[in-house]
N, C-alpha and C. Protein backbone atom coordinates (compact mmCIF):
# COMPACT_ATOMS: atom_id res chain seq x y z
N UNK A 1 83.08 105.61 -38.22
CA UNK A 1 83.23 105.90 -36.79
C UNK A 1 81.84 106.05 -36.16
N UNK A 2 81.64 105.73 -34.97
CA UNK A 2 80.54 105.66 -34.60
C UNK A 2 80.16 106.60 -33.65
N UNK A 3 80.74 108.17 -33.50
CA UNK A 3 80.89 108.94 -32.84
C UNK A 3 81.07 110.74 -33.85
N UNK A 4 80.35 111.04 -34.08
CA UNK A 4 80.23 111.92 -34.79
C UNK A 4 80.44 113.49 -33.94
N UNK A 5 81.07 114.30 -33.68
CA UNK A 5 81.18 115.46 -33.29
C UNK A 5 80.46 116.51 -33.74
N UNK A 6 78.96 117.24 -33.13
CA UNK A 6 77.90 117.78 -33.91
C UNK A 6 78.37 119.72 -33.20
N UNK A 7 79.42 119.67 -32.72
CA UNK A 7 80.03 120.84 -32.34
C UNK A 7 81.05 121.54 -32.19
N UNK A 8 81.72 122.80 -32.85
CA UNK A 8 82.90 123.21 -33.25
C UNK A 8 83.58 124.14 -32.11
N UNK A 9 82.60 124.03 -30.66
CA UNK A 9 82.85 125.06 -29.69
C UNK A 9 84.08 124.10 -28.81
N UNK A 10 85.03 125.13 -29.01
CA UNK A 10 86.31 125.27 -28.49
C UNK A 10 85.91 124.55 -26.58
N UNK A 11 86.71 123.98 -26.15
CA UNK A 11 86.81 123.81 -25.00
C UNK A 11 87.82 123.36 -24.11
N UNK A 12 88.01 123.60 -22.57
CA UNK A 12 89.25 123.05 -22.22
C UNK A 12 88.90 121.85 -21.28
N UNK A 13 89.39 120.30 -21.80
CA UNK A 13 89.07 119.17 -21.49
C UNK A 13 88.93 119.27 -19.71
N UNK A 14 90.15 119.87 -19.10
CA UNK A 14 89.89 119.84 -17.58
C UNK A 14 88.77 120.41 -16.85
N UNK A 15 88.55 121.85 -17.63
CA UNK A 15 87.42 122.38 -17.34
C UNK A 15 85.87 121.96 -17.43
N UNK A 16 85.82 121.24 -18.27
CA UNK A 16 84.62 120.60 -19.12
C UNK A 16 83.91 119.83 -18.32
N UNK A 17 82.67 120.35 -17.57
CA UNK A 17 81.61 119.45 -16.97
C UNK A 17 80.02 119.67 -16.84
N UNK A 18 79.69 118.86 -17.00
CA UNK A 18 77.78 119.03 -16.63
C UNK A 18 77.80 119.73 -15.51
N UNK A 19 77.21 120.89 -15.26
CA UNK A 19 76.81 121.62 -14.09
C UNK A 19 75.51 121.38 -13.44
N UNK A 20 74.53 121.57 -14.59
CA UNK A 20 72.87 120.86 -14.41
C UNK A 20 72.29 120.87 -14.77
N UNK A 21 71.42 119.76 -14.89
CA UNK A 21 70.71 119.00 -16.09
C UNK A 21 68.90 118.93 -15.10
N UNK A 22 67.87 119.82 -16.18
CA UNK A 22 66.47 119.86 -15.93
C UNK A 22 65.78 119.54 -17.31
N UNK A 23 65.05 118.69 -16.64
CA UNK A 23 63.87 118.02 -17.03
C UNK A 23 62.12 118.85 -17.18
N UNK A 24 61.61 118.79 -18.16
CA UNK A 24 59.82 119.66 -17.99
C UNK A 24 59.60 118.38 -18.89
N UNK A 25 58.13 118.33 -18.28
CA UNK A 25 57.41 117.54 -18.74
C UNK A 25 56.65 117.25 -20.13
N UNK A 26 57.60 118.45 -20.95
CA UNK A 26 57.04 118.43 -22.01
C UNK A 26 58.44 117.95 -23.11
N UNK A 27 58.69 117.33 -22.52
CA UNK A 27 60.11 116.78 -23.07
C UNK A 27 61.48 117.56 -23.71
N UNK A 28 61.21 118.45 -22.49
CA UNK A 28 62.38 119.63 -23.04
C UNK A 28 63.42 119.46 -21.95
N UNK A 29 64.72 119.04 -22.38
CA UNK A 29 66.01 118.31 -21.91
C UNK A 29 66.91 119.74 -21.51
N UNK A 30 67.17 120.34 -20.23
CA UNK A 30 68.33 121.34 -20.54
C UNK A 30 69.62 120.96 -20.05
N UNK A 31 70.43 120.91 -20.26
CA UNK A 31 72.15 120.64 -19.78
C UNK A 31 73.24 122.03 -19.74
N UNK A 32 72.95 122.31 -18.49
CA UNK A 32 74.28 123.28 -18.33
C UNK A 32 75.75 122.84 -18.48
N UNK A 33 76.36 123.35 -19.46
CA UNK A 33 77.88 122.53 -19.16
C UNK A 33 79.07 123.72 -19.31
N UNK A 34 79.78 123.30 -18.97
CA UNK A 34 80.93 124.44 -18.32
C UNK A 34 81.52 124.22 -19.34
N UNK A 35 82.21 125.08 -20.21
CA UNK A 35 83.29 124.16 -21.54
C UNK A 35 84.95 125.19 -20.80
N UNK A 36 84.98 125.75 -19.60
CA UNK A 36 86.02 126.27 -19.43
C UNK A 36 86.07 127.06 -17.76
N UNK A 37 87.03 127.73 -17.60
CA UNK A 37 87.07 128.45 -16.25
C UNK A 37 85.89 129.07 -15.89
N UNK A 38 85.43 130.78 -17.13
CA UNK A 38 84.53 131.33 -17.45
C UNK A 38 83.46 130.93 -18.02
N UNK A 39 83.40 130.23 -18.70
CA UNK A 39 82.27 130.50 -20.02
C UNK A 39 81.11 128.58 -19.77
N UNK A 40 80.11 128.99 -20.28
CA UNK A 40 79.27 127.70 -19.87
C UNK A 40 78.12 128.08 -21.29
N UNK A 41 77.94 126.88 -21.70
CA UNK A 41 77.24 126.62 -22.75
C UNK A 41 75.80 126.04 -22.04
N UNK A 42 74.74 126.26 -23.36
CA UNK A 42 73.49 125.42 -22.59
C UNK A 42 72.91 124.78 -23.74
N UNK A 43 72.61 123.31 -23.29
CA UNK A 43 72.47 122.17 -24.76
C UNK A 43 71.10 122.01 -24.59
N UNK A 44 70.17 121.98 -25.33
CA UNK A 44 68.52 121.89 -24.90
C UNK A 44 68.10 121.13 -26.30
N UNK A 45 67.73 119.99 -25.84
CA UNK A 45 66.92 119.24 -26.24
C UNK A 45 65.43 119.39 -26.15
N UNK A 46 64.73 119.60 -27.62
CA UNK A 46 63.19 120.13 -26.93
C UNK A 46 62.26 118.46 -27.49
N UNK A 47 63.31 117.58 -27.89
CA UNK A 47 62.11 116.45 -27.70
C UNK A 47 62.76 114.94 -27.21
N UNK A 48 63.20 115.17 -26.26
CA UNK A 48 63.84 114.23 -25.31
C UNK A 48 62.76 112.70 -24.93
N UNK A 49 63.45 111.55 -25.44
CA UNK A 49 62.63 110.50 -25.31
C UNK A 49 63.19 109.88 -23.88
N UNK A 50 64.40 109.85 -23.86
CA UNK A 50 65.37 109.13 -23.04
C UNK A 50 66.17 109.64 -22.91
N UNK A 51 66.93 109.52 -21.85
CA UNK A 51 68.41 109.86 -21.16
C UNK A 51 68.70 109.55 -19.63
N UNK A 52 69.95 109.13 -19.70
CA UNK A 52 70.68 108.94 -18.24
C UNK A 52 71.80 109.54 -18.47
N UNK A 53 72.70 109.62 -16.99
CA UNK A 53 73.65 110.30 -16.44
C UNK A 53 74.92 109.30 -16.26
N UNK A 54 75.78 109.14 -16.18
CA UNK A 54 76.62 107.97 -15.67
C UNK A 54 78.18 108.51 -15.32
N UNK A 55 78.75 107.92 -14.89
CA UNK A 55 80.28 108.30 -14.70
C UNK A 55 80.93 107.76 -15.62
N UNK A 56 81.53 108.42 -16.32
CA UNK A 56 82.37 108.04 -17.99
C UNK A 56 82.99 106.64 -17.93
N UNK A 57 83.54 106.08 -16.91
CA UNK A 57 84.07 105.06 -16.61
C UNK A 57 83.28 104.05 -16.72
N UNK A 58 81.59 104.09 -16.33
CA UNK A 58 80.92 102.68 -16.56
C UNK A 58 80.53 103.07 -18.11
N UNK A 59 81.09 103.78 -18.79
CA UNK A 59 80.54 103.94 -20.12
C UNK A 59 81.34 103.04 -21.12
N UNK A 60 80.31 101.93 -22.00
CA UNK A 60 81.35 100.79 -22.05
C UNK A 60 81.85 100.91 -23.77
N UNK A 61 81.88 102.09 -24.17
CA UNK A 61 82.50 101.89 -25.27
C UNK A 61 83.30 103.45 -24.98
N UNK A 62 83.57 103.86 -24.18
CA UNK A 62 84.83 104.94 -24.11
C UNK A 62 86.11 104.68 -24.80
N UNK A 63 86.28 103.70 -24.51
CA UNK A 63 87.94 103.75 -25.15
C UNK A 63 88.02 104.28 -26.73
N UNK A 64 86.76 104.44 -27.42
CA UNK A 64 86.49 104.79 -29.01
C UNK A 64 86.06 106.00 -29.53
N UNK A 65 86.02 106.84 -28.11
CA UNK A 65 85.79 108.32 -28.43
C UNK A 65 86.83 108.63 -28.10
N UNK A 66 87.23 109.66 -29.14
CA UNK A 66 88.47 110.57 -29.10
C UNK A 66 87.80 112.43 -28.59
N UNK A 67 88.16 112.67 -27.16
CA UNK A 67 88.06 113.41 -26.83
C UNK A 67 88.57 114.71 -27.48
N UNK A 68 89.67 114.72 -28.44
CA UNK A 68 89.84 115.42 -29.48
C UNK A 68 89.24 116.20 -30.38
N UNK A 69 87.91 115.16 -30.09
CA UNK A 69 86.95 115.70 -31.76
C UNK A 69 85.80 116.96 -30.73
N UNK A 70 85.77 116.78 -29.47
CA UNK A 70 85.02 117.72 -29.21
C UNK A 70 84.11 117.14 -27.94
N UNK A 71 82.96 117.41 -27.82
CA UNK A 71 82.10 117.08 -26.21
C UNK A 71 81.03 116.48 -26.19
N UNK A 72 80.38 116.49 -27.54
CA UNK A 72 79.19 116.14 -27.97
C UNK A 72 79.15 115.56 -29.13
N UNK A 73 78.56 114.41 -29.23
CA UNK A 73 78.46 113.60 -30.16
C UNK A 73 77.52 112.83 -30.60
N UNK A 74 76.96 112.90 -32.01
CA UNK A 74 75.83 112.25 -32.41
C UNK A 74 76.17 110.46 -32.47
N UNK A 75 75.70 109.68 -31.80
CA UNK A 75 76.47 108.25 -31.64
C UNK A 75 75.61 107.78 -32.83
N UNK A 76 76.36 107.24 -33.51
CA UNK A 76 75.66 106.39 -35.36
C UNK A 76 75.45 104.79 -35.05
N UNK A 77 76.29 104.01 -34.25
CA UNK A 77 76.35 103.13 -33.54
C UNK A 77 76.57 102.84 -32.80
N UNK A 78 76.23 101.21 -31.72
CA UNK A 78 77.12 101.05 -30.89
C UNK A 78 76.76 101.55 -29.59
N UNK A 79 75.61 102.31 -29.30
CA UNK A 79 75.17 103.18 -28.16
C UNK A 79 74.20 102.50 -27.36
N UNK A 80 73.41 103.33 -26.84
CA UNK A 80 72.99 103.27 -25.62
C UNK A 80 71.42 102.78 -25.92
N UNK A 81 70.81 103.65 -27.27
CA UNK A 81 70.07 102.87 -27.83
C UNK A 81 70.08 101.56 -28.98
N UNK A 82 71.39 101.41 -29.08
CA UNK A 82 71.32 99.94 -29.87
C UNK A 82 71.15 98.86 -28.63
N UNK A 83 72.04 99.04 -27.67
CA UNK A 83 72.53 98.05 -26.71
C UNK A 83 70.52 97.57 -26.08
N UNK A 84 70.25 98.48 -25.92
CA UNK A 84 68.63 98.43 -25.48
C UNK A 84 67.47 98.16 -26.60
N UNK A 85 67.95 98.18 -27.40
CA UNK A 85 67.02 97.45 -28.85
C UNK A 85 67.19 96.11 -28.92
N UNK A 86 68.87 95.83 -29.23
CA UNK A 86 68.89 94.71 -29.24
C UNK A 86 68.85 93.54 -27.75
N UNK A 87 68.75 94.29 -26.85
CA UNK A 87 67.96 93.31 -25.47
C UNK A 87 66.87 93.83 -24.90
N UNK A 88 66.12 94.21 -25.90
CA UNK A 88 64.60 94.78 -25.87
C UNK A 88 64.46 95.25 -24.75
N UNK A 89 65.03 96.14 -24.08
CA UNK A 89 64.59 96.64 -22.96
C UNK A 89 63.76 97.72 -23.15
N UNK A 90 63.92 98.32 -24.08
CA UNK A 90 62.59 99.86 -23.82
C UNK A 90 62.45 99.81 -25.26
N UNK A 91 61.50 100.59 -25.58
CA UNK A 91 60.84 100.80 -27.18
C UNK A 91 61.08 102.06 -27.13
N UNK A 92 61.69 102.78 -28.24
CA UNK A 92 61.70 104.49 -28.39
C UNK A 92 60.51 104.42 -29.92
N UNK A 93 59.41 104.92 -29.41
CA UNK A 93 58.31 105.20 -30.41
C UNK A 93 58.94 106.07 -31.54
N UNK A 94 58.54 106.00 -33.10
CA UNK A 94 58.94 106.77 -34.04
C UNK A 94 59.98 106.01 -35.17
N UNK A 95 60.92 105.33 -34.37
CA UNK A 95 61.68 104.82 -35.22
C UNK A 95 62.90 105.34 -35.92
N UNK A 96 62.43 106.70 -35.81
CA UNK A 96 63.93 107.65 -36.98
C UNK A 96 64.78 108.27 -35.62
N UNK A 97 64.43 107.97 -34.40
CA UNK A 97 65.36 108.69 -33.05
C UNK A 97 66.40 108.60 -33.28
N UNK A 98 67.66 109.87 -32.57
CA UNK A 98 68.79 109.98 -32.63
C UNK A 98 69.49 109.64 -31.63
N UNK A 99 70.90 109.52 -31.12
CA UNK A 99 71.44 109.21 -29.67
C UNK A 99 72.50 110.55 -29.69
N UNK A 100 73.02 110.76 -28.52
CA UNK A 100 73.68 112.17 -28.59
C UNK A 100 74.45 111.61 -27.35
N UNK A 101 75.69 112.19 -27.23
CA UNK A 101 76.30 111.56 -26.32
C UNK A 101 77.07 113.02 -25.91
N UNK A 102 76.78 113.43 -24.32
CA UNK A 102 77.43 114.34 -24.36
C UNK A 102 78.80 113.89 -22.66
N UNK A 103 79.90 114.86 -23.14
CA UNK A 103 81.01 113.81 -22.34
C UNK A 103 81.53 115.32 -21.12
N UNK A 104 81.23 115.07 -20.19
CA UNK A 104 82.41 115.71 -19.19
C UNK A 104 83.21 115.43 -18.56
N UNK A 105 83.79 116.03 -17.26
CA UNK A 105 85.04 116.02 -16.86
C UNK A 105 84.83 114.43 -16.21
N UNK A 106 83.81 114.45 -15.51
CA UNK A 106 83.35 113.42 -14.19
C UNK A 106 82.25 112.46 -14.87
N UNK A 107 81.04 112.96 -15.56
CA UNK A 107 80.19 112.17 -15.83
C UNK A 107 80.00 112.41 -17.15
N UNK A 108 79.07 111.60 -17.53
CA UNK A 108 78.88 111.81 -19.45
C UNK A 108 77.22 111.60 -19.08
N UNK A 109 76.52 111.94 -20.22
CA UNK A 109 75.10 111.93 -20.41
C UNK A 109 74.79 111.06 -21.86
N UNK A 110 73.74 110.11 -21.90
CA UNK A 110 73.09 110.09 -23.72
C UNK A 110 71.87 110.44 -23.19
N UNK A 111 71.07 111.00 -24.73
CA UNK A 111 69.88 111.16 -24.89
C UNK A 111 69.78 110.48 -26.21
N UNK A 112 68.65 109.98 -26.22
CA UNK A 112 67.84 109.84 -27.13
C UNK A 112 67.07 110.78 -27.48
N UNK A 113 66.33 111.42 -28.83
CA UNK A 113 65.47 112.21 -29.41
C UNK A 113 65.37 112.00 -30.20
N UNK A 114 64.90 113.16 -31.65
CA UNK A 114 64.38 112.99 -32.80
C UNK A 114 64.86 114.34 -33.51
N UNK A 115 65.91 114.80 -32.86
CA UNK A 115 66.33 116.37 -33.45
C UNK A 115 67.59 116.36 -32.78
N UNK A 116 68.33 117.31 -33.80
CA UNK A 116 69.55 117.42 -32.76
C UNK A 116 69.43 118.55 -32.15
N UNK A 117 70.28 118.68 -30.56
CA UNK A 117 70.17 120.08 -29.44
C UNK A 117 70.61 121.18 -30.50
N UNK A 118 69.43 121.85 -29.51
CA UNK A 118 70.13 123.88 -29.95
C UNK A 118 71.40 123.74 -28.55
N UNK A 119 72.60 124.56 -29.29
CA UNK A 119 73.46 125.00 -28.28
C UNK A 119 73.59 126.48 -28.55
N UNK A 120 73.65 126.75 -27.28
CA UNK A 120 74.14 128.55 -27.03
C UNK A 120 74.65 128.46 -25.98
N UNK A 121 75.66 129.87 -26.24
CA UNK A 121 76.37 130.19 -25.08
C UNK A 121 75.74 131.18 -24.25
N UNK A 122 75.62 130.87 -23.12
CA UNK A 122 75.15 130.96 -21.94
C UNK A 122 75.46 131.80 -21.37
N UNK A 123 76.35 132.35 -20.31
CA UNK A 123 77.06 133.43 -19.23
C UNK A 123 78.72 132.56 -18.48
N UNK A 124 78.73 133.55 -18.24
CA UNK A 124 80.53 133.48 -17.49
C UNK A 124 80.23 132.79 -16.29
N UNK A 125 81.01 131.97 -15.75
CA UNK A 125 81.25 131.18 -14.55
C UNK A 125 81.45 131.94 -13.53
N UNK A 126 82.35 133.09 -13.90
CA UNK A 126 82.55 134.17 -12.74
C UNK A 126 81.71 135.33 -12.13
């Protein structure tokens, strides 16, 4: 499978969305995401090569994630950095980079890096 689930935190699919996503120039990635009514997780990437934002719908291999397995996912194939390797569009320096695919209600995110995110839980929505 080309979609690996790198997180066991409980969530409710309706609730589930990127709140907001900051950038520092030292390649530290943060993603607020809501996993429910109350409660919001925070995914931080501290060596972020790449990433975009998109609406799950132009995401062209959705139909192969099973929202089941969870929100976040280490992509093994098939992603966002194969599709751009193999039509040479950008070079990710290093060679051993990872892809991470994280999915919400409205939009989904990948990153590229070289580590997988620290997640912690964050504070209440309310």
């Amino acid at each position: 499978m080309p979609f690996k689930s790198i997180s066991e935190i409980e969530y409710e699919k309706d609730f589930a969305y990127i709140t907001s996503v900051n950038y520092k120039n030292n390649c530290v990635l943060t993603i607020n995401y809501s996993i429910n009514e109350e409660d919001e997780i925070v995914i931080i990437f501290f060596d972020a090569l790449a990433y975009r934002c998109m609406g799950e719908g132009d995401l062209a291999y959705w139909d192969k994630i099973n929202l089941n397995d969870g929100f976040i996912f280490e992509v093994t194939e098939e992603g966002w950095k194969s599709e751009n390797h193999e039509k040479s569009l950008f070079f990710i320096s290093g060679g051993n980079s990872k892809e991470f695919l994280i999915i919400g209600q409205d939009d989904c995110m990948n990153v590229i890096c070289h580590t997988e995110p620290t997640i912690v839980k964050s504070k209440s929505n309310k």
